[in-house]
PDB file of N, CA and C in Angstrom:
ATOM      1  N   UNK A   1     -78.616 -42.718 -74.660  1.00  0.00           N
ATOM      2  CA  UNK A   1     -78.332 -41.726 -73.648  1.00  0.00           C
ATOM      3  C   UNK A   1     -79.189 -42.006 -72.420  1.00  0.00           C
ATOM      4  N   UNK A   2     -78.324 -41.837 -71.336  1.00  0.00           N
ATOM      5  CA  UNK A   2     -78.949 -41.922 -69.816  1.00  0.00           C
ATOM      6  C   UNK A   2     -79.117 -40.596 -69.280  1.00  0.00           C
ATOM      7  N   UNK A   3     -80.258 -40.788 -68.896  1.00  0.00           N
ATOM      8  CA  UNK A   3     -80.683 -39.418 -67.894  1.00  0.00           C
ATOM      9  C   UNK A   3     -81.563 -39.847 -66.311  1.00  0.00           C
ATOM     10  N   UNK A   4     -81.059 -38.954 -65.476  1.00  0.00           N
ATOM     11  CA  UNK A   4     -81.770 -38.677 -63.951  1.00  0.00           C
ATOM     12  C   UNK A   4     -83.003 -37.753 -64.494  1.00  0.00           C
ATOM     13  N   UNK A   5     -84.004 -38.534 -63.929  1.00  0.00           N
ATOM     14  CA  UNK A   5     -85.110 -37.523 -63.974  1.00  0.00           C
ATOM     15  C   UNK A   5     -85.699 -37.198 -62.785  1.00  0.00           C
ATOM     16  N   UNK A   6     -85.763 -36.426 -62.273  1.00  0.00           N
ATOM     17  CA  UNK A   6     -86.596 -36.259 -60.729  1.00  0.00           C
ATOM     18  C   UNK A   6     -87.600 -35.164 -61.479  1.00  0.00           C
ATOM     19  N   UNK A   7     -88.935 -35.414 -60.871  1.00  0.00           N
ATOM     20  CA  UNK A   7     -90.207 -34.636 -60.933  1.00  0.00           C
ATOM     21  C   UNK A   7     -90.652 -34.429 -59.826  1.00  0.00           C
ATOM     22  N   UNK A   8     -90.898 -33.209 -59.144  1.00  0.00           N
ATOM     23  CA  UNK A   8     -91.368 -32.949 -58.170  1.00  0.00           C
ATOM     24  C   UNK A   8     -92.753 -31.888 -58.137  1.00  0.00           C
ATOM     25  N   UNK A   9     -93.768 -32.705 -57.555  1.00  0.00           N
ATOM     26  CA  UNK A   9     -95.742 -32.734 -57.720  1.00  0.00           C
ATOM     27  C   UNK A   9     -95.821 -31.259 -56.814  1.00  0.00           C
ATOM     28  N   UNK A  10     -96.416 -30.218 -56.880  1.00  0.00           N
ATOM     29  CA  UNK A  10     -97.081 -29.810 -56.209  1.00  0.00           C
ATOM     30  C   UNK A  10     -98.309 -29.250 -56.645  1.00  0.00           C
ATOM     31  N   UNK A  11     -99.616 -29.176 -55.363  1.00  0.00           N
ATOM     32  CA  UNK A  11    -100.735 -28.652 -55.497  1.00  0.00           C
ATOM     33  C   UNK A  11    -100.948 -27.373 -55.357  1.00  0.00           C
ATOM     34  N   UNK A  12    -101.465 -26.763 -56.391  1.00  0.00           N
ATOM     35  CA  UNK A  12    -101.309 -25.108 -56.636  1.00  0.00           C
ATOM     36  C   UNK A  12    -102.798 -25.513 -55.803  1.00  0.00           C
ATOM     37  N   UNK A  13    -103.107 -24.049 -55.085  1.00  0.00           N
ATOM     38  CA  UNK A  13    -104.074 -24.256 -54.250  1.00  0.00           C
ATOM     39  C   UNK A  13    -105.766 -23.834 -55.282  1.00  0.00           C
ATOM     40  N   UNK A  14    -105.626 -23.692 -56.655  1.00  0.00           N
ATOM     41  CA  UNK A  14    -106.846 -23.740 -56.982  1.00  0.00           C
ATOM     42  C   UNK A  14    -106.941 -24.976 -57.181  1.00  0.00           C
ATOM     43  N   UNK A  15    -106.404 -25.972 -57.297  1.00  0.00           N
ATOM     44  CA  UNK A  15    -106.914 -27.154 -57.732  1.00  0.00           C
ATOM     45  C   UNK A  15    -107.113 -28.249 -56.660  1.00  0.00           C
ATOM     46  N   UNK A  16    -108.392 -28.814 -57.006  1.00  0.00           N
ATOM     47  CA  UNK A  16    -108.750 -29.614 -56.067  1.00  0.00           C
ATOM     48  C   UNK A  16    -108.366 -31.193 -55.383  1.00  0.00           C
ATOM     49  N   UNK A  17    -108.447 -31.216 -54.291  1.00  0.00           N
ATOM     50  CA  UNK A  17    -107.457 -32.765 -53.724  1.00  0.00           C
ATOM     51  C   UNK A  17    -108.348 -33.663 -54.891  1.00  0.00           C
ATOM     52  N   UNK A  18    -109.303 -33.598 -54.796  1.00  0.00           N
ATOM     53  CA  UNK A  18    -109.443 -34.872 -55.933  1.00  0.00           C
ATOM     54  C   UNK A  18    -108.782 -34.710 -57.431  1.00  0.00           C
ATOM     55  N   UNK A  19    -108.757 -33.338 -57.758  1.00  0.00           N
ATOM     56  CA  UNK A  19    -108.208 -33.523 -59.237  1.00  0.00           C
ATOM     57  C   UNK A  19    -106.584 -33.531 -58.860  1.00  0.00           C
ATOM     58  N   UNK A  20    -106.076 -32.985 -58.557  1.00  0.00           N
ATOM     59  CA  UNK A  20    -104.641 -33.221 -57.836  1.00  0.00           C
ATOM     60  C   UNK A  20    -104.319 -34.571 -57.665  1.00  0.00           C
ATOM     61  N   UNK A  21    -104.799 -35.332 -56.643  1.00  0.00           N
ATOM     62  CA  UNK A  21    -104.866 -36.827 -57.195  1.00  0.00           C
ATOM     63  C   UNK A  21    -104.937 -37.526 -57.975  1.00  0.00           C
ATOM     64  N   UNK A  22    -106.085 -37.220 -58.821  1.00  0.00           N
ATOM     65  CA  UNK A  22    -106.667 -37.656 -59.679  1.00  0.00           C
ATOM     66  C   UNK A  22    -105.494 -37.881 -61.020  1.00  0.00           C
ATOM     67  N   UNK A  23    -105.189 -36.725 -61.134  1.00  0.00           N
ATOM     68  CA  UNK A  23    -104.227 -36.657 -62.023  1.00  0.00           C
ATOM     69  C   UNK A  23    -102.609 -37.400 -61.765  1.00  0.00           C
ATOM     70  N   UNK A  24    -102.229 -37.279 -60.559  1.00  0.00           N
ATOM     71  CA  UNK A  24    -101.270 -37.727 -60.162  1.00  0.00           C
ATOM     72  C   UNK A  24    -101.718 -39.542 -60.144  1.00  0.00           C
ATOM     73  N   UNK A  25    -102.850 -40.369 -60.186  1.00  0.00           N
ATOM     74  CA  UNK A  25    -103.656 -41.455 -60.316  1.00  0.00           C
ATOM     75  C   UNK A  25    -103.091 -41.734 -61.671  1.00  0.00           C
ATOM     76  N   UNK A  26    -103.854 -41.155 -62.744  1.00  0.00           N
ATOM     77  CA  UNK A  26    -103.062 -41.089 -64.062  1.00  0.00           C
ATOM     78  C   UNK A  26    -102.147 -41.350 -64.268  1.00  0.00           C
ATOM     79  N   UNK A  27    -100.882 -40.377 -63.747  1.00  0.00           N
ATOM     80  CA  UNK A  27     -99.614 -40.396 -64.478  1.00  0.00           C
ATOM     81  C   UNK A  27     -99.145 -41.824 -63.530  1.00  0.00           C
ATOM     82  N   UNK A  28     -99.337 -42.402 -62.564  1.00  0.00           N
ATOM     83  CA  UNK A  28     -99.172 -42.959 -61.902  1.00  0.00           C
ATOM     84  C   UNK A  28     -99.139 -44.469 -63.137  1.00  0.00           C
ATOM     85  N   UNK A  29    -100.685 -44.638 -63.765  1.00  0.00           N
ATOM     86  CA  UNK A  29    -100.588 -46.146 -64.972  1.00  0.00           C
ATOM     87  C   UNK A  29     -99.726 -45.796 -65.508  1.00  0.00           C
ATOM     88  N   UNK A  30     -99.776 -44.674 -66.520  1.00  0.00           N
ATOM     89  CA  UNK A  30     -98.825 -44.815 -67.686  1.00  0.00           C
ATOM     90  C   UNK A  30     -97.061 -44.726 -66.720  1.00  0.00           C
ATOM     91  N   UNK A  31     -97.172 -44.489 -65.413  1.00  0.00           N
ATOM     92  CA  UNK A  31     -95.607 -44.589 -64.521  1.00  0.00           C
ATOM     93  C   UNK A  31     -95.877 -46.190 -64.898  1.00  0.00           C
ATOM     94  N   UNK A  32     -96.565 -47.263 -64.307  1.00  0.00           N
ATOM     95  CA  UNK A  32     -96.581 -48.888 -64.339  1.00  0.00           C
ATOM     96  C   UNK A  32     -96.290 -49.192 -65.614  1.00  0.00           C
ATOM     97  N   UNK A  33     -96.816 -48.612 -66.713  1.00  0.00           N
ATOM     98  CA  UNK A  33     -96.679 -49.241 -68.035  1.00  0.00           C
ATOM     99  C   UNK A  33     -95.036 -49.071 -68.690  1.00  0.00           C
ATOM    100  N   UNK A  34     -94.520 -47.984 -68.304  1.00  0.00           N
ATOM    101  CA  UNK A  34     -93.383 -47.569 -68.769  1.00  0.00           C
ATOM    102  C   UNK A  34     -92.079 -48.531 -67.824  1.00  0.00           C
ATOM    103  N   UNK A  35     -92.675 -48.441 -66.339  1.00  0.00           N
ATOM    104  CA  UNK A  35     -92.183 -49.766 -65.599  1.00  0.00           C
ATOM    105  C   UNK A  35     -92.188 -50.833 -66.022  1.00  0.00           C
ATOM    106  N   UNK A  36     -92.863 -51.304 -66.725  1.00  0.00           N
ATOM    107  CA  UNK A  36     -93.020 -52.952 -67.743  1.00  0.00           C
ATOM    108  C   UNK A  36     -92.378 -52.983 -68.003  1.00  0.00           C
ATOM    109  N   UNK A  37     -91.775 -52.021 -69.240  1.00  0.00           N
ATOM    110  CA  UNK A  37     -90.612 -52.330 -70.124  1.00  0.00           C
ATOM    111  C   UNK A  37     -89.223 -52.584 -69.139  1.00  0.00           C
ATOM    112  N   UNK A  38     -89.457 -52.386 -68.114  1.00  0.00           N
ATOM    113  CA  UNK A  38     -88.062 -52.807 -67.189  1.00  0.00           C
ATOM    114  C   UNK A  38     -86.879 -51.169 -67.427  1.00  0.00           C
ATOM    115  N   UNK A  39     -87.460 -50.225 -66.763  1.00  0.00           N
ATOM    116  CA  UNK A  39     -87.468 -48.841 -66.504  1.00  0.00           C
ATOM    117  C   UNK A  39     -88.139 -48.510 -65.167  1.00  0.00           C
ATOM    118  N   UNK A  40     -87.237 -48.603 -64.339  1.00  0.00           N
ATOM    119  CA  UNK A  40     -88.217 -48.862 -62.687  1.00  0.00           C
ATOM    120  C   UNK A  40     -88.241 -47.153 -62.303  1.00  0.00           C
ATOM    121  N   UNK A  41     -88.548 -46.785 -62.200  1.00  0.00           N
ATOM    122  CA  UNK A  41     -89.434 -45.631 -61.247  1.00  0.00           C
ATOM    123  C   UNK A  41     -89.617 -45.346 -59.884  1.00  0.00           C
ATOM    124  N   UNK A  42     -89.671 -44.511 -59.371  1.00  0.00           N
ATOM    125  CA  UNK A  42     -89.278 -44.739 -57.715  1.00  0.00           C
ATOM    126  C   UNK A  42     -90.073 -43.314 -57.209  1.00  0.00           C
ATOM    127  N   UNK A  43     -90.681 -43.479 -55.971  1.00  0.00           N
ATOM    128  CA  UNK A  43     -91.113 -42.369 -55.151  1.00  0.00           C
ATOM    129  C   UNK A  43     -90.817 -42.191 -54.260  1.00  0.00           C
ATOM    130  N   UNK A  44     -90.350 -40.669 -53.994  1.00  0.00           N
ATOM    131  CA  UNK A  44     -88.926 -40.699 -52.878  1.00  0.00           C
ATOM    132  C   UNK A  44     -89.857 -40.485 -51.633  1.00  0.00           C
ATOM    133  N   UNK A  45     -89.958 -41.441 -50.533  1.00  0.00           N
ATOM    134  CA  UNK A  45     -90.201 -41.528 -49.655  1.00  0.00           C
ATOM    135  C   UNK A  45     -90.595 -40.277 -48.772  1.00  0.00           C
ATOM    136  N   UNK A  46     -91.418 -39.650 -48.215  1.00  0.00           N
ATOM    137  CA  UNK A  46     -91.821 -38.695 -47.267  1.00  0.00           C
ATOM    138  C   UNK A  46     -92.258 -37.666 -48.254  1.00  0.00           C
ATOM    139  N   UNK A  47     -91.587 -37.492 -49.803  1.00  0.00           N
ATOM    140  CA  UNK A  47     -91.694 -35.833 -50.624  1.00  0.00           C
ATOM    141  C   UNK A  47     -92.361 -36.523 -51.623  1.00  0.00           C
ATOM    142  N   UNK A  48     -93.052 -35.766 -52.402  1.00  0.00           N
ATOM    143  CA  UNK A  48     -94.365 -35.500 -53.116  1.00  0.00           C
ATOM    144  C   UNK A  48     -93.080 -35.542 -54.622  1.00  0.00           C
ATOM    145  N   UNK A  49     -92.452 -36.485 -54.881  1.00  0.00           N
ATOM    146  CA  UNK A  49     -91.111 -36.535 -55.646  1.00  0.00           C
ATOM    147  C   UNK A  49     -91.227 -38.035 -56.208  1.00  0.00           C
ATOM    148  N   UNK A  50     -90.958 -37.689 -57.820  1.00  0.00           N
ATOM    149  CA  UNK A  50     -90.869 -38.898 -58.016  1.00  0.00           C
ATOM    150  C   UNK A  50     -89.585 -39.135 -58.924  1.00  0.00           C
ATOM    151  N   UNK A  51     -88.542 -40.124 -59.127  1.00  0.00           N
ATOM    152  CA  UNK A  51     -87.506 -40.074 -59.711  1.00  0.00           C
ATOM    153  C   UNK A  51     -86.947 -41.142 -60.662  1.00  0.00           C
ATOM    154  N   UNK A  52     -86.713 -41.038 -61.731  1.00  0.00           N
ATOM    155  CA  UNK A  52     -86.200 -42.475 -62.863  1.00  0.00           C
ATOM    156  C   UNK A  52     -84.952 -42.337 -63.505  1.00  0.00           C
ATOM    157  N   UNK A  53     -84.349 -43.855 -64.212  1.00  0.00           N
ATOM    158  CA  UNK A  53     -83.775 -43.457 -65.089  1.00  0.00           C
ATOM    159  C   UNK A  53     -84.113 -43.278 -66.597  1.00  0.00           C
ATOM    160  N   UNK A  54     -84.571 -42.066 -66.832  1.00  0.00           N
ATOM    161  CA  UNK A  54     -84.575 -42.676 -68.337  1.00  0.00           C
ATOM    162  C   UNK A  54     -83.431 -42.964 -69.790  1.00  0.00           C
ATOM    163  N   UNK A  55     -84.097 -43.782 -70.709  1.00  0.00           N
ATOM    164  CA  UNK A  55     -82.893 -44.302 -71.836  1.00  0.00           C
ATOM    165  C   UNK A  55     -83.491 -43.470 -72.940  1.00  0.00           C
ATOM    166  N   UNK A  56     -82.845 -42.848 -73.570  1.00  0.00           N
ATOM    167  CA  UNK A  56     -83.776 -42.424 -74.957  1.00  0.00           C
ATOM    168  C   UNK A  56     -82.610 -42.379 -75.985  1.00  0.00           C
ATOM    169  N   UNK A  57     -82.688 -42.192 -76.593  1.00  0.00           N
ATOM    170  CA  UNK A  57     -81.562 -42.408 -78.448  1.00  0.00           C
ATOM    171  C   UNK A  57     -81.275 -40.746 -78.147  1.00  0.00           C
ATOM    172  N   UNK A  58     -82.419 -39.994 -77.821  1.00  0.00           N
ATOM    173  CA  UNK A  58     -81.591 -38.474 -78.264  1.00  0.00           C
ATOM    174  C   UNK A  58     -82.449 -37.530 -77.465  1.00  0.00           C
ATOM    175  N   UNK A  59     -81.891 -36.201 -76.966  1.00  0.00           N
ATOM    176  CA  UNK A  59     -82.423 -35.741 -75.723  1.00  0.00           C
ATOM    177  C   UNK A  59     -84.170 -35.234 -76.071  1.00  0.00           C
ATOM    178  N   UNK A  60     -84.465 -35.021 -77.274  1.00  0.00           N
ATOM    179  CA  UNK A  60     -85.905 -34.682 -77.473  1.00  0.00           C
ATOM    180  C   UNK A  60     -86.545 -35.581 -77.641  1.00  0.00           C
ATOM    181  N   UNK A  61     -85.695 -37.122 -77.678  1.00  0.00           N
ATOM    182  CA  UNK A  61     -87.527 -38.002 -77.856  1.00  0.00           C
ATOM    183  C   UNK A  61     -87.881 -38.389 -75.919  1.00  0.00           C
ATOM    184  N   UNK A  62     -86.808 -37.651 -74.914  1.00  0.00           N
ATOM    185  CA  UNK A  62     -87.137 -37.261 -73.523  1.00  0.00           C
ATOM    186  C   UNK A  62     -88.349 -36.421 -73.621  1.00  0.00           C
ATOM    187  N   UNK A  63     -88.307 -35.237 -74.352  1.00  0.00           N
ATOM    188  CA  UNK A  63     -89.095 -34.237 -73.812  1.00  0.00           C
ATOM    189  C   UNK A  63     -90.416 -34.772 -74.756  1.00  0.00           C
ATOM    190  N   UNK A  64     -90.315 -35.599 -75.651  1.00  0.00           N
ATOM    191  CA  UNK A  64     -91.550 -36.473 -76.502  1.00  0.00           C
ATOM    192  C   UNK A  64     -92.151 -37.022 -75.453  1.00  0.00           C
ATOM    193  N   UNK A  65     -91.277 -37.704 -75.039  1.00  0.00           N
ATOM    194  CA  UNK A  65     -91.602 -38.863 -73.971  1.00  0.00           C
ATOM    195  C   UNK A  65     -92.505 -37.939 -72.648  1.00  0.00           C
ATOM    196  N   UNK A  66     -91.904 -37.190 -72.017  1.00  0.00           N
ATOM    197  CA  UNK A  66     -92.646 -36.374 -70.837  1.00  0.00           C
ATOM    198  C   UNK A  66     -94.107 -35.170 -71.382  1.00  0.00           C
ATOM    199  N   UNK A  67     -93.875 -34.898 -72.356  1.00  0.00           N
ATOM    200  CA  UNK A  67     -94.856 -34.400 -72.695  1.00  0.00           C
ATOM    201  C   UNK A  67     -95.953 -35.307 -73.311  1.00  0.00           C
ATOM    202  N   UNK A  68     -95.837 -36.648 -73.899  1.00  0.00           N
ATOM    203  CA  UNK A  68     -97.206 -37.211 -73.707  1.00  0.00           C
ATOM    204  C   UNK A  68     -97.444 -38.015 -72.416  1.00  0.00           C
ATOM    205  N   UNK A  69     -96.839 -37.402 -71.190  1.00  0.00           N
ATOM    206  CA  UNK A  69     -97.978 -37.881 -69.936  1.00  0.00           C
ATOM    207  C   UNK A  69     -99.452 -36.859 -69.536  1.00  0.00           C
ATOM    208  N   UNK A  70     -99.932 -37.865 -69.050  1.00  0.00           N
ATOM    209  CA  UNK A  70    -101.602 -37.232 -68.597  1.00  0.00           C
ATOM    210  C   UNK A  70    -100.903 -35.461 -68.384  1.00  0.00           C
ATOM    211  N   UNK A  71     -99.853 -35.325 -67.180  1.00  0.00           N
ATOM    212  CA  UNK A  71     -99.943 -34.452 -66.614  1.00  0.00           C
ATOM    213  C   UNK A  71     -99.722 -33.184 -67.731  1.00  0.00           C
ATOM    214  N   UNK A  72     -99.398 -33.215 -68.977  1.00  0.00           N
ATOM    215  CA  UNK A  72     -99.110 -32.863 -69.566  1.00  0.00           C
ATOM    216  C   UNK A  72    -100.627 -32.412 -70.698  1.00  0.00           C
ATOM    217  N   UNK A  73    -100.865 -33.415 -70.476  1.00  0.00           N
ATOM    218  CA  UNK A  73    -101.752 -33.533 -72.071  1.00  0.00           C
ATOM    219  C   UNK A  73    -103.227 -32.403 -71.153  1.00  0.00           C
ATOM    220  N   UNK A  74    -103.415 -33.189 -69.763  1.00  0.00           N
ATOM    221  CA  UNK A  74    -104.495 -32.754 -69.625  1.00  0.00           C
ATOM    222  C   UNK A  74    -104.471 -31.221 -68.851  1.00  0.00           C
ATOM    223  N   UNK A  75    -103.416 -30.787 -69.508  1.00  0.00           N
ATOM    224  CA  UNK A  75    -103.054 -28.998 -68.575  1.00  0.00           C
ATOM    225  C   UNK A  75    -102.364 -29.059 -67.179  1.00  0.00           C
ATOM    226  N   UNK A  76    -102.294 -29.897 -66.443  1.00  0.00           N
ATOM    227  CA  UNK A  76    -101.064 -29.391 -65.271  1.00  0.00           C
ATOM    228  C   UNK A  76    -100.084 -29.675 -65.042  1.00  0.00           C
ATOM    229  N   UNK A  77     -99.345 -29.400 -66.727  1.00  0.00           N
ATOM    230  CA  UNK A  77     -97.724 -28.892 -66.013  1.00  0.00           C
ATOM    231  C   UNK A  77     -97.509 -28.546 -64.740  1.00  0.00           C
ATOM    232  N   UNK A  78     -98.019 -27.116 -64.455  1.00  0.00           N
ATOM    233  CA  UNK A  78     -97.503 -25.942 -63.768  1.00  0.00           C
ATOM    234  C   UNK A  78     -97.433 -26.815 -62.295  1.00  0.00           C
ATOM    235  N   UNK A  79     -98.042 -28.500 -61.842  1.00  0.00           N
ATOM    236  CA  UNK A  79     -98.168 -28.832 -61.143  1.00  0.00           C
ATOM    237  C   UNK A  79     -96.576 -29.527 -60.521  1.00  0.00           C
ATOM    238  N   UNK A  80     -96.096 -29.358 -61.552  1.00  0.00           N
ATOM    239  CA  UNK A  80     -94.922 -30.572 -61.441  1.00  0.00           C
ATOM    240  C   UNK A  80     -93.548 -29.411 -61.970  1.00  0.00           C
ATOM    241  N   UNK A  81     -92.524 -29.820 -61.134  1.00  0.00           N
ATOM    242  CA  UNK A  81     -90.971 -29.145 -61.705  1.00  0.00           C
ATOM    243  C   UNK A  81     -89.648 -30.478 -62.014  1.00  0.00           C
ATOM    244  N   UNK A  82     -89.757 -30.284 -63.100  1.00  0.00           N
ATOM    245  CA  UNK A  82     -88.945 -31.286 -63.821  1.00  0.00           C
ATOM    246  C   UNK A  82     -87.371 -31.051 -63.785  1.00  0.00           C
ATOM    247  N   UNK A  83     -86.431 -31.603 -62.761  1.00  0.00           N
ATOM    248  CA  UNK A  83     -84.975 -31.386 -63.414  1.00  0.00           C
ATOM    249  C   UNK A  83     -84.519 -33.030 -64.051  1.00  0.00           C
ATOM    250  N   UNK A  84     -83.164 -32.763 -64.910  1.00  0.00           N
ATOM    251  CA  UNK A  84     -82.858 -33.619 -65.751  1.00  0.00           C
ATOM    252  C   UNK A  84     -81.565 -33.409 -65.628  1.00  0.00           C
ATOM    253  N   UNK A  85     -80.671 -34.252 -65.501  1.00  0.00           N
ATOM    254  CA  UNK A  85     -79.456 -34.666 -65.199  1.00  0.00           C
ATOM    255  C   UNK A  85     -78.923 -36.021 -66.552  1.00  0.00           C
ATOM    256  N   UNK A  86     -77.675 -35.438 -67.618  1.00  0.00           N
ATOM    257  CA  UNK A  86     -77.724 -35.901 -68.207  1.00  0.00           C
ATOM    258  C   UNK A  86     -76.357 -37.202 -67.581  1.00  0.00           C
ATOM    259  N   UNK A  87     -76.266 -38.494 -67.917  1.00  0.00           N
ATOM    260  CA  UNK A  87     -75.718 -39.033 -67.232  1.00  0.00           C
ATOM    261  C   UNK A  87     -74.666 -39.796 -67.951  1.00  0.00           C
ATOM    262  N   UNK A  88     -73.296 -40.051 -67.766  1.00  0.00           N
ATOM    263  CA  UNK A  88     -72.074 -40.522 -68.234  1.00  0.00           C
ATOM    264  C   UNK A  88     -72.073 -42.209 -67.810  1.00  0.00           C
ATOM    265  N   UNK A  89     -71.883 -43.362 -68.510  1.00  0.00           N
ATOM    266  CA  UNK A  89     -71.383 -44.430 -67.798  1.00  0.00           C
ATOM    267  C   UNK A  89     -70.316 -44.612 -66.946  1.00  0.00           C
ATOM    268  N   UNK A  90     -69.948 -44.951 -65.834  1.00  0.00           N
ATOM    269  CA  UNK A  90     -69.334 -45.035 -65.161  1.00  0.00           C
ATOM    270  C   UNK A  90     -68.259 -45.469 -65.802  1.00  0.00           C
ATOM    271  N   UNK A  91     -67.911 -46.559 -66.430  1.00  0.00           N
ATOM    272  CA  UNK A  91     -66.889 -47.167 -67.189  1.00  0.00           C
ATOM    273  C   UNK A  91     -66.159 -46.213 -68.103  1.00  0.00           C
ATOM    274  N   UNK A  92     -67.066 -44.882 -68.485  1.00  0.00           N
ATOM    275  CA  UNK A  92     -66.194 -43.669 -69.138  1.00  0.00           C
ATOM    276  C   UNK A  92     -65.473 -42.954 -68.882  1.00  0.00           C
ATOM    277  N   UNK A  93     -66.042 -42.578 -67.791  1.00  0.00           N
ATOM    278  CA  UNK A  93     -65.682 -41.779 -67.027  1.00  0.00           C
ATOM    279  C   UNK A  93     -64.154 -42.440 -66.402  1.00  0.00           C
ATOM    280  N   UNK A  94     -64.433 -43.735 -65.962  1.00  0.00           N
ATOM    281  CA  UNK A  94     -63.246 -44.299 -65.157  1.00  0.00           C
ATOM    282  C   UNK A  94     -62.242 -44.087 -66.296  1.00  0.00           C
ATOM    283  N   UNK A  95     -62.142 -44.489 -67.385  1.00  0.00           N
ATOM    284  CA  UNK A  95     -61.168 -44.257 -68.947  1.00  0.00           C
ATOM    285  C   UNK A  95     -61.025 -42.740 -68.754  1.00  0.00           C
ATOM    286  N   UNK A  96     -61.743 -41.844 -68.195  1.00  0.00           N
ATOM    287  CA  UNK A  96     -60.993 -40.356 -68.687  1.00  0.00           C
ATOM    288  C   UNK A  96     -60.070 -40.457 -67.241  1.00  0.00           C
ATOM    289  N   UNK A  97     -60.520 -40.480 -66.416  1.00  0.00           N
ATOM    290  CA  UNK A  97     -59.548 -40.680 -65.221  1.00  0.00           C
ATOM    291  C   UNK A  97     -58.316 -41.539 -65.249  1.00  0.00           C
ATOM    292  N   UNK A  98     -58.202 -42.501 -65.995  1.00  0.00           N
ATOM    293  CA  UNK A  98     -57.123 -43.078 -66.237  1.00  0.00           C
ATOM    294  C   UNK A  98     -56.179 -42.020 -66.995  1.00  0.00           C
ATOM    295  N   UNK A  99     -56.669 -41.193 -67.819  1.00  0.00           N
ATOM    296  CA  UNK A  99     -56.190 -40.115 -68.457  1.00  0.00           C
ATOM    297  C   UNK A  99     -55.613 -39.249 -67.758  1.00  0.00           C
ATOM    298  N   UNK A 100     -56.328 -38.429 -67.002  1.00  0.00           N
ATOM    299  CA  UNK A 100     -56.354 -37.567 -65.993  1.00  0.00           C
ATOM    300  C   UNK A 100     -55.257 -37.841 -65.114  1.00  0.00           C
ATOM    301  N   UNK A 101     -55.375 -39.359 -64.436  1.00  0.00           N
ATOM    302  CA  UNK A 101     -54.440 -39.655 -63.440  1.00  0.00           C
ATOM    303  C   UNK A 101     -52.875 -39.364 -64.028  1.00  0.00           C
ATOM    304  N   UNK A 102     -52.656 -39.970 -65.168  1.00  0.00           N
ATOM    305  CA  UNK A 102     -50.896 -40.206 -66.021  1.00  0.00           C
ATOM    306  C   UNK A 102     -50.792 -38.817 -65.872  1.00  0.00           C
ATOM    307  N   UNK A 103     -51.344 -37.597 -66.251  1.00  0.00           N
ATOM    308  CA  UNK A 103     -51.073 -36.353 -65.963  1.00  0.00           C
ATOM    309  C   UNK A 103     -50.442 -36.134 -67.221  1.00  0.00           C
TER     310      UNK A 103
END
């Protein structure tokens, strides 16, 4: 299964630019390491947003997967808003439309 992940960072104002960073520093390696495996990652230009595709066998080893990042482990969720977009292959989709089209 394919999924859109966009995460979008913000700094709640008790927390400090260095730990705010700091943490966003973090999730940032384990972002490179997960990039290795050839899973590219992307930061949307100008917004405090970061966006992937991820592959997983089944939708909870996703939320396995996002819950052991730093941002997670070391308490600031509340920093980040996670949507998830579950995603169809194109080639399927084109087969239901072939459907669709005959009427």
């Amino acid at each position: 299964m394919h999924f859109l992940v966009s995460a979008k960072i913000s700094k709640p104002r008790s927390v400090s630019n260095k730990d705010f960073y700091g943490v966003w520093q973090r999730e940032s390696v384990a972002g490179r390491e997960i990039e290795k495996s050839g899973a590219p990652i992307f930061k949307v230009a100008g917004e405090y947003e970061i966006v992937f595709i991820a592959e997983v066998e089944k939708p909870a080893d996703l939320d396995d997967a996002l819950h052991a990042l730093p941002i997670w482990k070391e308490g600031y969720q509340d920093m980040v808003d996670i949507t998830v977009k579950a995603l169809v292959p194109y080639g399927e989709w084109g087969k239901k439309l072939d459907e669709l089209s005959a009427g």
